[in-house]
C-alpha atoms as a PDB file:
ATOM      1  CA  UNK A   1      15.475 135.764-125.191  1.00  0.00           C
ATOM      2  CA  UNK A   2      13.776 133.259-123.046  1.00  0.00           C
ATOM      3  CA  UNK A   3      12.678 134.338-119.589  1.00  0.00           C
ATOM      4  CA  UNK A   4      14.379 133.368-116.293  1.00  0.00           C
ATOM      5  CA  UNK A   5      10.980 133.269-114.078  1.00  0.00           C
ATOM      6  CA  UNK A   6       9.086 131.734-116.715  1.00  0.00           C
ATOM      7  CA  UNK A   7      11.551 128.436-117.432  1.00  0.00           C
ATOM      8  CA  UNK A   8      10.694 128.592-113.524  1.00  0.00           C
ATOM      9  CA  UNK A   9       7.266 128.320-113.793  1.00  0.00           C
ATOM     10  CA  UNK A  10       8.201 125.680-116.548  1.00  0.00           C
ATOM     11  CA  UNK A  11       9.897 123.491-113.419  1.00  0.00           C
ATOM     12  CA  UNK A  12       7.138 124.233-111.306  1.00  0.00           C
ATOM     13  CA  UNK A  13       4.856 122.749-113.742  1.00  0.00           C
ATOM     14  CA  UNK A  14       7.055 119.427-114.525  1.00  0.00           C
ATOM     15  CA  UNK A  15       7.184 119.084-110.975  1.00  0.00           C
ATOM     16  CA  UNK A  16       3.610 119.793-109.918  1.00  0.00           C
ATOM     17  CA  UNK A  17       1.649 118.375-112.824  1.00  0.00           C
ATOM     18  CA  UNK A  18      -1.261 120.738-112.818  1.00  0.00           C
ATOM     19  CA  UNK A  19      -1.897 124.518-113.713  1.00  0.00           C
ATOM     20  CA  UNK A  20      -3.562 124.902-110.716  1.00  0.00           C
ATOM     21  CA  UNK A  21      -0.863 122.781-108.342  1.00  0.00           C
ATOM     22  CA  UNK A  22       1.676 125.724-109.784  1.00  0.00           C
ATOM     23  CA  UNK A  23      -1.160 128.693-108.650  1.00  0.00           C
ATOM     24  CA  UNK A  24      -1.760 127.343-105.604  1.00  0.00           C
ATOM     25  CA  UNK A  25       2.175 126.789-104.982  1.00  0.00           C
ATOM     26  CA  UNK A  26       2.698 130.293-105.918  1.00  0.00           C
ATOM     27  CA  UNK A  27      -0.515 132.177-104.944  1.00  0.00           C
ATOM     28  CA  UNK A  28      -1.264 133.321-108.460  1.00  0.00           C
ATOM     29  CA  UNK A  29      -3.950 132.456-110.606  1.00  0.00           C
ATOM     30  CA  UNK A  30      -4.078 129.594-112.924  1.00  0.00           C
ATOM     31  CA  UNK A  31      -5.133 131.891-115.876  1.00  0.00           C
ATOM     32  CA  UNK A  32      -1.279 133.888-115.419  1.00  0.00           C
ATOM     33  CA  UNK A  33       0.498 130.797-115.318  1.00  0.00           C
ATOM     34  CA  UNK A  34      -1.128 129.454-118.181  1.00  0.00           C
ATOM     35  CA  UNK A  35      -0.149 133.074-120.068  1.00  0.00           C
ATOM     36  CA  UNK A  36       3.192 133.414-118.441  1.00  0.00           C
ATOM     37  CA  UNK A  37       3.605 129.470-120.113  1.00  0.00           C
ATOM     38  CA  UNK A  38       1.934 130.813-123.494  1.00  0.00           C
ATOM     39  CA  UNK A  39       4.514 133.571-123.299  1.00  0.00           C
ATOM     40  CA  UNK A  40       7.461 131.432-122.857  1.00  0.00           C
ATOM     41  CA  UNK A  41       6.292 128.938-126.021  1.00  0.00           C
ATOM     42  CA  UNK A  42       6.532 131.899-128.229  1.00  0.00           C
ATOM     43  CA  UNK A  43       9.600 132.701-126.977  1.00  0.00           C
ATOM     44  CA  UNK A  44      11.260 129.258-127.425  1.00  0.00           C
ATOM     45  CA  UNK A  45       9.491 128.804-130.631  1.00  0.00           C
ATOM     46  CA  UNK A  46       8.423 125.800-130.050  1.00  0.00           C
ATOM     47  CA  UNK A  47       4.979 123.655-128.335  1.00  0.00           C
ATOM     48  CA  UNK A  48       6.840 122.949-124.726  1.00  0.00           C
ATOM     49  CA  UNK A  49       3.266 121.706-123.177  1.00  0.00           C
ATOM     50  CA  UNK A  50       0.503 119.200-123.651  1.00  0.00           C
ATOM     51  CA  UNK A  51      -2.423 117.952-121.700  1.00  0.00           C
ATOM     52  CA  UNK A  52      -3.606 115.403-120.859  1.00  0.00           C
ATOM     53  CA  UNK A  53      -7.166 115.637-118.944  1.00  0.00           C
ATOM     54  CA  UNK A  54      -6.158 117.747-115.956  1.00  0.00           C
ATOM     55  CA  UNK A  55      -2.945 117.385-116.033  1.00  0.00           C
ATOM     56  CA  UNK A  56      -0.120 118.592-118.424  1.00  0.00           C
ATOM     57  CA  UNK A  57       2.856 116.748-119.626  1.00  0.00           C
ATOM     58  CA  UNK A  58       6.194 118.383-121.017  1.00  0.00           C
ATOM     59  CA  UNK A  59       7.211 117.786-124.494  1.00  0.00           C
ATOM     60  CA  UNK A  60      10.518 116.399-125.470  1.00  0.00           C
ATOM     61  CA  UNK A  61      11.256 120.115-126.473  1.00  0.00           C
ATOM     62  CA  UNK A  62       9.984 121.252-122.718  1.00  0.00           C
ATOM     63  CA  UNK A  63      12.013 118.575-121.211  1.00  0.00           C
ATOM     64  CA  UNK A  64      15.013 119.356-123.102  1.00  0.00           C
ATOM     65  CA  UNK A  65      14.318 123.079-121.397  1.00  0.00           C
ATOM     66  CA  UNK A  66      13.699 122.174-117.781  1.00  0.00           C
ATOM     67  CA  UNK A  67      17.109 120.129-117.500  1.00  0.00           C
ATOM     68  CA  UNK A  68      19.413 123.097-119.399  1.00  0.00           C
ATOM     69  CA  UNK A  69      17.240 125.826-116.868  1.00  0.00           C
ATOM     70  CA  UNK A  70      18.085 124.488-113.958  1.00  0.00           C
ATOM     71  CA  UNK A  71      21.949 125.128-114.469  1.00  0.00           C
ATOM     72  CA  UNK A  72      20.877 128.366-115.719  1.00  0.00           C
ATOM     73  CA  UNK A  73      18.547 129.193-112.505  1.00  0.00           C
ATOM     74  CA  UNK A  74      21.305 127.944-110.590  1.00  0.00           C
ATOM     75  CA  UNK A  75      24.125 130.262-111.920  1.00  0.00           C
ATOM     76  CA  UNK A  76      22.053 133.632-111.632  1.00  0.00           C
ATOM     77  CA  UNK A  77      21.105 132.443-108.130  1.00  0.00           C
ATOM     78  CA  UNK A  78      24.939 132.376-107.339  1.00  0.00           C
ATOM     79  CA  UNK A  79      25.428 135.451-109.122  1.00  0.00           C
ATOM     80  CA  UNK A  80      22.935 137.343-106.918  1.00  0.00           C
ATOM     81  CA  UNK A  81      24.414 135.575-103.709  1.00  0.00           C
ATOM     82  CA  UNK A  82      27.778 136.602-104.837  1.00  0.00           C
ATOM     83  CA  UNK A  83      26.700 140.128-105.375  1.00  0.00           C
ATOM     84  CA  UNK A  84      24.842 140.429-101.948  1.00  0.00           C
ATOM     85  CA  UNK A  85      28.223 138.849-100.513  1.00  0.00           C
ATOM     86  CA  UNK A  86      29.889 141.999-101.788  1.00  0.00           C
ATOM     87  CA  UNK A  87      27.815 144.418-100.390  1.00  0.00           C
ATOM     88  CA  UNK A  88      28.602 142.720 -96.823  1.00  0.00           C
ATOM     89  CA  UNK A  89      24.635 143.822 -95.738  1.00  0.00           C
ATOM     90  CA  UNK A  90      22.378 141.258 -94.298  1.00  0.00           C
ATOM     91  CA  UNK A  91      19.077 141.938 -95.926  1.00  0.00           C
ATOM     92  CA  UNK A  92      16.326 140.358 -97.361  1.00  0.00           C
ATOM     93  CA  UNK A  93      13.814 137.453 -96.864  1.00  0.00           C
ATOM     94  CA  UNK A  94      14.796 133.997 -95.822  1.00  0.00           C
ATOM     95  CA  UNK A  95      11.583 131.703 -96.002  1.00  0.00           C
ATOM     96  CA  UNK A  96      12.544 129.297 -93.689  1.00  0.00           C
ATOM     97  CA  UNK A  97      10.670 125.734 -93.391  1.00  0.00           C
ATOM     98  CA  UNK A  98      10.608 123.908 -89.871  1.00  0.00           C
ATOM     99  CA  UNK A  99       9.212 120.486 -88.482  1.00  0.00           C
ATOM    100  CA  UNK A 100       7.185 121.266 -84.770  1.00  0.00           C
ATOM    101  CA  UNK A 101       9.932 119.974 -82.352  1.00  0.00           C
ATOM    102  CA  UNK A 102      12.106 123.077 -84.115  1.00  0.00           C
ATOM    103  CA  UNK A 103       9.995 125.385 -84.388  1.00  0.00           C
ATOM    104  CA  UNK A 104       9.180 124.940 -80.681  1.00  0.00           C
ATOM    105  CA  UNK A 105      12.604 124.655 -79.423  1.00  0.00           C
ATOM    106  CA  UNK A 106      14.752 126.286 -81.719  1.00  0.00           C
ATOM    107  CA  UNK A 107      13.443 128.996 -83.531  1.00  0.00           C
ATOM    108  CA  UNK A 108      11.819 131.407 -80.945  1.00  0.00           C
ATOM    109  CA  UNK A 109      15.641 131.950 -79.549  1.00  0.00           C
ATOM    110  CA  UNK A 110      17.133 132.153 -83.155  1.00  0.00           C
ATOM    111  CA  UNK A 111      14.429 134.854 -84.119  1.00  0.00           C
ATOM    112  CA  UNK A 112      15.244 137.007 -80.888  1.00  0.00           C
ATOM    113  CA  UNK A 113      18.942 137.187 -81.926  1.00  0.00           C
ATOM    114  CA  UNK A 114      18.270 137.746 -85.314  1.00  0.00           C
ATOM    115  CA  UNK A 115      16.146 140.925 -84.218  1.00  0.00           C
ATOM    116  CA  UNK A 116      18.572 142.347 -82.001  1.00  0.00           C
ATOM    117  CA  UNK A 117      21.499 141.787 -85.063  1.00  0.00           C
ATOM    118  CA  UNK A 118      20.081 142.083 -88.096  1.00  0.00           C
ATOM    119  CA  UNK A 119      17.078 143.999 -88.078  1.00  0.00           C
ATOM    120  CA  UNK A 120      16.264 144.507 -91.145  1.00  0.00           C
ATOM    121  CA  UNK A 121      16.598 140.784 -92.462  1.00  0.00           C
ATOM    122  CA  UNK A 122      12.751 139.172 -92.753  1.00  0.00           C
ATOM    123  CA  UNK A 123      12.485 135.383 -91.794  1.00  0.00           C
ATOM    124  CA  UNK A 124       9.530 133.576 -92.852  1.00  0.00           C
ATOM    125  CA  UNK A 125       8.535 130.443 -90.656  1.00  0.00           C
ATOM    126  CA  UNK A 126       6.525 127.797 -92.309  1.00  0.00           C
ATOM    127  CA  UNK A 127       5.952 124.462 -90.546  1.00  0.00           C
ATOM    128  CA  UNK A 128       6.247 121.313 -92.981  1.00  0.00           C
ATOM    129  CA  UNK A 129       7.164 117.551 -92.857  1.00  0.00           C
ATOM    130  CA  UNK A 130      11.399 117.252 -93.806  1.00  0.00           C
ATOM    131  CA  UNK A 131      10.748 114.865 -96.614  1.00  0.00           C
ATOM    132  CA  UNK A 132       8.367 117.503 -98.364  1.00  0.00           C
ATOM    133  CA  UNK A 133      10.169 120.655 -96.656  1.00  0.00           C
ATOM    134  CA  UNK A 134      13.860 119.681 -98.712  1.00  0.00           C
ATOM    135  CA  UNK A 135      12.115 118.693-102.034  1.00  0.00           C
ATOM    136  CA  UNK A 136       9.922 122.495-101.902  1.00  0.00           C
ATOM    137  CA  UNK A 137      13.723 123.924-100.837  1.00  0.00           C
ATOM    138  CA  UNK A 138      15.337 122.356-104.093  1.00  0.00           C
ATOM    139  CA  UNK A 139      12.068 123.757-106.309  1.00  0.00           C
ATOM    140  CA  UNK A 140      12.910 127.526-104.557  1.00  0.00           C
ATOM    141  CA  UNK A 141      10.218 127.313-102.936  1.00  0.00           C
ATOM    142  CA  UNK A 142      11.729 127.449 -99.803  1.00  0.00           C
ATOM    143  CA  UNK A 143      15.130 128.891 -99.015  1.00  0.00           C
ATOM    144  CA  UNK A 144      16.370 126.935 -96.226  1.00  0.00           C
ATOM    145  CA  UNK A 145      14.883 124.054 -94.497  1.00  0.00           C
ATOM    146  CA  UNK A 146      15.636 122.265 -90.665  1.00  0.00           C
ATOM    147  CA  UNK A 147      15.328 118.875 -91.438  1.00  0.00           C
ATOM    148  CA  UNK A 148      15.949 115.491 -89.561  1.00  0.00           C
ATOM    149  CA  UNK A 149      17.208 111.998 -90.161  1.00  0.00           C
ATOM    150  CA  UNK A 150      16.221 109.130 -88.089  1.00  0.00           C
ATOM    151  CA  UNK A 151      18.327 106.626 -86.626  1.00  0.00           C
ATOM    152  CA  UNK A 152      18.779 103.828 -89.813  1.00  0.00           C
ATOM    153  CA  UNK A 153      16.431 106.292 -91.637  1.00  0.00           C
ATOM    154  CA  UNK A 154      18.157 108.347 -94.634  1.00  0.00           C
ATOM    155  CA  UNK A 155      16.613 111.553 -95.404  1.00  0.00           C
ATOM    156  CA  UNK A 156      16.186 111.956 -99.523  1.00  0.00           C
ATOM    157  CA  UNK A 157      19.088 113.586-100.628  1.00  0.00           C
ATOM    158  CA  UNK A 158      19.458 116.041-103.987  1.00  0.00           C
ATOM    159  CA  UNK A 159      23.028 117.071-105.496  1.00  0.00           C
ATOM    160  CA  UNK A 160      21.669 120.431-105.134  1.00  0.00           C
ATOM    161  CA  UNK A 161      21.184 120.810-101.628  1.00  0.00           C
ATOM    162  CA  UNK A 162      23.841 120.856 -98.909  1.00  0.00           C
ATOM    163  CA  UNK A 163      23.442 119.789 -95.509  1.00  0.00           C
ATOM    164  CA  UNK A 164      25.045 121.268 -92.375  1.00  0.00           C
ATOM    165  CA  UNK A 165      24.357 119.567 -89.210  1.00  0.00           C
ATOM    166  CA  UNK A 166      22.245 121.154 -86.111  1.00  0.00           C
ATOM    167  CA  UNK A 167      22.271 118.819 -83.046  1.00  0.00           C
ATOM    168  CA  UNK A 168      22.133 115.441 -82.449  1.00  0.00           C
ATOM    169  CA  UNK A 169      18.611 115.059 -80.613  1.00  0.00           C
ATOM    170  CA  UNK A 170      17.975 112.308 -78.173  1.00  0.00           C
ATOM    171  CA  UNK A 171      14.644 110.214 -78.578  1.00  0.00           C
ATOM    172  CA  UNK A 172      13.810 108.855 -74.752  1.00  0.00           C
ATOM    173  CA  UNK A 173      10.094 107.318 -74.229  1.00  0.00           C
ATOM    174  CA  UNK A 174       7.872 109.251 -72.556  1.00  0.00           C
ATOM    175  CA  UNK A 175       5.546 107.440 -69.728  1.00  0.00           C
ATOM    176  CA  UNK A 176       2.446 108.394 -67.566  1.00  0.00           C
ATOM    177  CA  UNK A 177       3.577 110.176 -63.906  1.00  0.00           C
ATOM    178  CA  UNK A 178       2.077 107.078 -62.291  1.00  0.00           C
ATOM    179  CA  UNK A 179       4.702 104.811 -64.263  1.00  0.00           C
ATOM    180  CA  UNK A 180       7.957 105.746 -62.800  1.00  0.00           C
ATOM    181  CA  UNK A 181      11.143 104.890 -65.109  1.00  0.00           C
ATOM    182  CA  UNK A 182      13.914 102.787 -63.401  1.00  0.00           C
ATOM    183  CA  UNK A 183      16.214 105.104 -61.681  1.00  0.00           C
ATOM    184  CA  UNK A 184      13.798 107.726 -61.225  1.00  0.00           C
ATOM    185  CA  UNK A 185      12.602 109.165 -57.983  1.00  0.00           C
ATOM    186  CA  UNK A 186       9.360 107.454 -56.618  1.00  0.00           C
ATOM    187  CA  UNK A 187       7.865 104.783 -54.966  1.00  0.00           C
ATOM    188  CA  UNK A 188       7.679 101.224 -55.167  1.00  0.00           C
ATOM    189  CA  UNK A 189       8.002 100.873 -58.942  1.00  0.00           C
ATOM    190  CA  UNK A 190       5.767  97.431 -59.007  1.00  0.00           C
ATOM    191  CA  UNK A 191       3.952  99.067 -62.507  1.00  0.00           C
ATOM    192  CA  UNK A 192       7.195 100.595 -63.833  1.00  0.00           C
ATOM    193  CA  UNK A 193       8.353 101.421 -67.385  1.00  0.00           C
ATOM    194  CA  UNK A 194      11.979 100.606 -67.523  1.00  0.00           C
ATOM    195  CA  UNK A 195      12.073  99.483 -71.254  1.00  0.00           C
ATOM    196  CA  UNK A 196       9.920  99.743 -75.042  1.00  0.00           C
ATOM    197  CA  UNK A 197       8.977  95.847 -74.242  1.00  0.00           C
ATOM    198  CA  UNK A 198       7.518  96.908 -70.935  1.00  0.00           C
ATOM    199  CA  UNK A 199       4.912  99.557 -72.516  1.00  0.00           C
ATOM    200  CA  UNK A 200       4.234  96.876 -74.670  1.00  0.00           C
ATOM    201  CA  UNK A 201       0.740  96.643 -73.083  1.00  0.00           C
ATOM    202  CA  UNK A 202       0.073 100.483 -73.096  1.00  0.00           C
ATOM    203  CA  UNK A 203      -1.898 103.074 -75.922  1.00  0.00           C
ATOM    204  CA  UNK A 204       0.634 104.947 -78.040  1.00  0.00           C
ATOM    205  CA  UNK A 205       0.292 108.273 -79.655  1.00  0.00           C
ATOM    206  CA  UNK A 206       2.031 108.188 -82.675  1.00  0.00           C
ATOM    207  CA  UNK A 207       2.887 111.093 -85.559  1.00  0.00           C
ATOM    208  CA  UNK A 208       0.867 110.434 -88.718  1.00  0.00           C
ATOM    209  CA  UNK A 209       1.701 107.656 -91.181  1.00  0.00           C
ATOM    210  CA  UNK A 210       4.108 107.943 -93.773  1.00  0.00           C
ATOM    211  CA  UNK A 211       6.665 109.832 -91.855  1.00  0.00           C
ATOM    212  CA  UNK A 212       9.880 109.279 -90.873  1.00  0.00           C
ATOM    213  CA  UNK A 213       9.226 109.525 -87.089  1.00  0.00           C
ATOM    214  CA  UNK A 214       6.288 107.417 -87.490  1.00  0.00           C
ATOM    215  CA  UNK A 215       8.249 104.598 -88.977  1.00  0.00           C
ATOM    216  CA  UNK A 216      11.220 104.582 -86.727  1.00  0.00           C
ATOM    217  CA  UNK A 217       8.662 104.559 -83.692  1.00  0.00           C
ATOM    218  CA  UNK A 218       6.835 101.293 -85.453  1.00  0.00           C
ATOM    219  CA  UNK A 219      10.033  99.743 -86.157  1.00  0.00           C
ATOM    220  CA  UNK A 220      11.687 100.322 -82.572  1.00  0.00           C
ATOM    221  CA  UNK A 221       8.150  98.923 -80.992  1.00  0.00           C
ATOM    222  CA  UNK A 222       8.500  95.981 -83.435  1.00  0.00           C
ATOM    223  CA  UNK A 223      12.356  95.232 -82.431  1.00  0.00           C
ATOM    224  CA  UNK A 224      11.172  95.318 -79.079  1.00  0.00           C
ATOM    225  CA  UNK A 225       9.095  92.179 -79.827  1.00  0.00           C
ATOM    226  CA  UNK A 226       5.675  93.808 -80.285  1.00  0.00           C
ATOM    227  CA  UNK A 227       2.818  95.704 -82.422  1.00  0.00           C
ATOM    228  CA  UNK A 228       2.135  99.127 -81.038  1.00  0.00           C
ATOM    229  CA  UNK A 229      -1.903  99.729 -80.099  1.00  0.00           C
ATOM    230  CA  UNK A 230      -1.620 103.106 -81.670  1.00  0.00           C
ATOM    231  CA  UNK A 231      -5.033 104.806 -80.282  1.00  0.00           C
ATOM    232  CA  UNK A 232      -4.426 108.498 -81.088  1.00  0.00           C
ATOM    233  CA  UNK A 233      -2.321 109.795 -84.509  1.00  0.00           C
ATOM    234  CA  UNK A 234      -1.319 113.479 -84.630  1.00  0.00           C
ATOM    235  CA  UNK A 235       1.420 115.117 -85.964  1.00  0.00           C
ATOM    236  CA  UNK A 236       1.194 117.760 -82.528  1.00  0.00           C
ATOM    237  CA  UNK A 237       3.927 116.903 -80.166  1.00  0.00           C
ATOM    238  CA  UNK A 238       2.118 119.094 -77.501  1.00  0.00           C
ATOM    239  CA  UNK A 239      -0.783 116.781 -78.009  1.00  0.00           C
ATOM    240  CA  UNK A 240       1.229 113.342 -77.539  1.00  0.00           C
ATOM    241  CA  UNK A 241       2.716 115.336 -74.761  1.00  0.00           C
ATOM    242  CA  UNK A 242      -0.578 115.702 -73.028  1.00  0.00           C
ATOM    243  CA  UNK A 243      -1.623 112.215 -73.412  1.00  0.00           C
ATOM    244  CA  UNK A 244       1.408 110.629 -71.933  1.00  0.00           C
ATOM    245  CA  UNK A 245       1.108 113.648 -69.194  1.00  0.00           C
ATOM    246  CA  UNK A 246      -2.796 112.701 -68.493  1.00  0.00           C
ATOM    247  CA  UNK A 247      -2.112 108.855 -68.447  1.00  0.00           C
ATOM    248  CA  UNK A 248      -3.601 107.915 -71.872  1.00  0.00           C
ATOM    249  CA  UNK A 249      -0.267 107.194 -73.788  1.00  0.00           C
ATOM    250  CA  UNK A 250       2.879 106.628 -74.523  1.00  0.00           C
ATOM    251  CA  UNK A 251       4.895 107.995 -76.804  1.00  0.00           C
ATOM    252  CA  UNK A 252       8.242 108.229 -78.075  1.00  0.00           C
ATOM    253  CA  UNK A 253       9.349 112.102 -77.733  1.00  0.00           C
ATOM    254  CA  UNK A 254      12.158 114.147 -78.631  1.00  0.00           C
ATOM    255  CA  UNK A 255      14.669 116.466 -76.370  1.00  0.00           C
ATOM    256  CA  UNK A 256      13.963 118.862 -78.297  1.00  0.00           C
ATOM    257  CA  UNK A 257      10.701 119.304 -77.616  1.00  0.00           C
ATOM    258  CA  UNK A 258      10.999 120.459 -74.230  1.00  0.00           C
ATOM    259  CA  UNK A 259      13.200 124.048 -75.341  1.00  0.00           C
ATOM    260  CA  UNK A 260      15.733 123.289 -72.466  1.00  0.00           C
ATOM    261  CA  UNK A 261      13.099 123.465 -70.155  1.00  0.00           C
ATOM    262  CA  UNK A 262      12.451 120.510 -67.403  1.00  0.00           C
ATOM    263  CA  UNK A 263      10.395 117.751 -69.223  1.00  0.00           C
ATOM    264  CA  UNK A 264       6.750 117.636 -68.121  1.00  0.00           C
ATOM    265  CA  UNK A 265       6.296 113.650 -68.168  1.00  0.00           C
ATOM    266  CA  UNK A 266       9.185 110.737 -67.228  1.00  0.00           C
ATOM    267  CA  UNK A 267      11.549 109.979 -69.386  1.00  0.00           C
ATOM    268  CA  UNK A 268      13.197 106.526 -70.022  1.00  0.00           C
ATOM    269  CA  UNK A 269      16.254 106.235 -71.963  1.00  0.00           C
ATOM    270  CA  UNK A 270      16.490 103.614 -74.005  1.00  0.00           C
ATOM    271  CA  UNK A 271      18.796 100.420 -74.783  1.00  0.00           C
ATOM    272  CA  UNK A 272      21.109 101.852 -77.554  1.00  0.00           C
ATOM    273  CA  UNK A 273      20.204 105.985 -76.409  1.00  0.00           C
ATOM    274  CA  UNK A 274      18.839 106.574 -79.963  1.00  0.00           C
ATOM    275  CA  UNK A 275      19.586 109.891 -81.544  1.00  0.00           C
ATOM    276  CA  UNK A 276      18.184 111.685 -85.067  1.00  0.00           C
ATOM    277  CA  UNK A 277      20.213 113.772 -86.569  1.00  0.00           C
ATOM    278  CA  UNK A 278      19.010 117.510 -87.119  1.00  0.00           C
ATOM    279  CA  UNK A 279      20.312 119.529 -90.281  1.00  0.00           C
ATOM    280  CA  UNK A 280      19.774 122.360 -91.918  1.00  0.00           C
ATOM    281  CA  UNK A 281      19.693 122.225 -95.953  1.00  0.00           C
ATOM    282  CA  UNK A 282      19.840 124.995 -98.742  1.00  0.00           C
ATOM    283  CA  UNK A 283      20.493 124.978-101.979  1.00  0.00           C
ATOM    284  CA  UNK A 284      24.563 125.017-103.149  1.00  0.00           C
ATOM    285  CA  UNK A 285      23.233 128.046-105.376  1.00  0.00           C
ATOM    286  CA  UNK A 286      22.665 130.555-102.464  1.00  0.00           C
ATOM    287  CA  UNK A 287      24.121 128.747 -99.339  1.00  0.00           C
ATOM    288  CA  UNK A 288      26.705 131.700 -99.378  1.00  0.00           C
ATOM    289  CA  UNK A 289      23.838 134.371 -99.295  1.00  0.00           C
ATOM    290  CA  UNK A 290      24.923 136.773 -96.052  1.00  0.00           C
ATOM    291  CA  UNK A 291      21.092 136.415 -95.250  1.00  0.00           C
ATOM    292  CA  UNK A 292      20.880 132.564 -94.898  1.00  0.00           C
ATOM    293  CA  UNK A 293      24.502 132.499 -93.515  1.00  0.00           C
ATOM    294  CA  UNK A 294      23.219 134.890 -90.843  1.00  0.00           C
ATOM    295  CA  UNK A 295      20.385 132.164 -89.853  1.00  0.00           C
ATOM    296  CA  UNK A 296      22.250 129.202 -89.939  1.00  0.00           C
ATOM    297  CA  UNK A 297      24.986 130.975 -87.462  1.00  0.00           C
ATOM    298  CA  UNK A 298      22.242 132.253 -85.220  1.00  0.00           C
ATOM    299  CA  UNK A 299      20.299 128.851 -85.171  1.00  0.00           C
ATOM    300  CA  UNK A 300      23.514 126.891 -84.001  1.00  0.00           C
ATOM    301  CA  UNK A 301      23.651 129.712 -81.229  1.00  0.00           C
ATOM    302  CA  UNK A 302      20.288 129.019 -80.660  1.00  0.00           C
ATOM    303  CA  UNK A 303      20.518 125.009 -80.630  1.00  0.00           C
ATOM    304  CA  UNK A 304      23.679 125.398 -78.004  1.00  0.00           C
ATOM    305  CA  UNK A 305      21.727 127.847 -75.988  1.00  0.00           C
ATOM    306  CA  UNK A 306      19.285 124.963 -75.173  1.00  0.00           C
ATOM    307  CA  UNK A 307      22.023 121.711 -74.649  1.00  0.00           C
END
């Protein structure tokens, strides 16, 4: 009878590529996961692993086992969501992965409500980028996930995730107090930002490289007829907040990032009012879990709480 966490472990290895990837991914030590794997060859009768240097590569037999388990790990998750379903208790551990923007002006709310009605479900708040955050949800490593999609910017999609939709977030520019956006309150307006071509001239903060916000920021700079002078990279929206607040930057910001309160720096809307698109995703197997239902409800409350 081949084991349920060990085929797993068997994913987490195909996916990962090292013994010590998994262990770190898991917090056990490489030496179990390399028995727990030993265990499960015996089992299947068959050599499912073989290295190569560091890493380790599946067999055609391992293969063959990773794409029937996952149908398998899928079923007995639905089978325990079902079963939960019956009981009609919200219980349990939901280990919930969040981008900063969310976790800032989102989740504080949802986690008050979720105290006062279901005390004895545990949430687990991990901060991670949505492209990473939905592929650790599909390897379980990770039950639910708020993710985002930017303007002309798909977000990967899997088969085995679904996606229910959050709020549509407005994306405004963010200038310096001294550069007062057209239609604001202030003075003469001579070294106003009314537009992306007009701050143009001006230091950006930026999110890191390689993410989504960071390219749609690039590309809306670039439509705009220019090449941003990106002087500070941090993936801290306090910290771009601070620059543009101190005069050092500009930056492109979120609505969300302010939790409903009144934005600390001028905003300028732009041309086409550019929204992203925030989602939440789980996997089909356990969307119907009373635990993960319960957060999804109580985040929407929490997302129209702050509109």
């Amino acid at each position: 009878m081949l084991d349920l966490k060990r085929l797993s472990l068997l994913r987490e290895v195909h996916r990962r590529g090292t013994l010590h990837a998994v262990a770190r991914a898991l917090s056990y030590s490489p030496s179990t996961i390399s028995q727990q794997l030993s265990l499960l060859e015996r089992e299947a009768g068959v050599a499912l692993l073989e290295r190569a240097g560091r890493r380790v590569h599946l067999t055609a037999a391992g293969q063959l086992l990773v794409e029937r388990s996952s149908a398998l790990l899928d079923e007995f998750e639905q089978l325990e969501a079902d079963l939960v379903a019956a009981s009609g208790t919200v219980t349990g551990t939901v280990r919930l992965a969040v981008f900063q923007s969310a976790a800032l002006g989102i989740v504080p709310r949802a986690l008050s409500l979720l105290a006062q009605e279901h005390p004895q479900l545990r949430v687990e708040i991990t901060q991670r980028e949505p492209e990473s955050a939905l592929d650790e949800v599909w390897a379980r490593t990770f039950d639910l996930v708020i993710a985002e999609e930017y303007p002309a910017h798909s977000a990967p999609l899997r088969r085995d995730l679904d996606r229910v939709p959050l709020v549509n977030d407005g994306l405004r520019l963010g200038v310096p107090p001294g550069h007062v956006p057209h239609g604001a309150a202030g003075g003469d307006d001579a070294q106003g930002i009314r537009s992306m071509g007009d701050a143009s001239r001006m230091a950006w903060v930026m999110e890191p490289r390689g993410t989504a916000s960071r390219h749609w920021a690039e590309q809306q700079c670039r439509l705009a007829g220019f090449e941003p002078d990106v002087r500070f990279e941090t993936a801290d929206l306090q910290a771009h907040i601070r620059l543009v607040e101190t005069g050092h930057a500009v930056a492109l910001l979120p609505d969300l990032v302010w939790a409903g309160a009144e934005p600390r720096v001028p905003l300028v809307t732009l041309d086409a009012d550019p929204h992203r698109s925030v989602f939440t995703a789980a996997r089909v197997s356990s969307a119907a879990r009373p635990a993960i239902v319960a957060v999804r409800e109580t985040l929407s409350r929490a997302v129209a709480s702050l509109i």
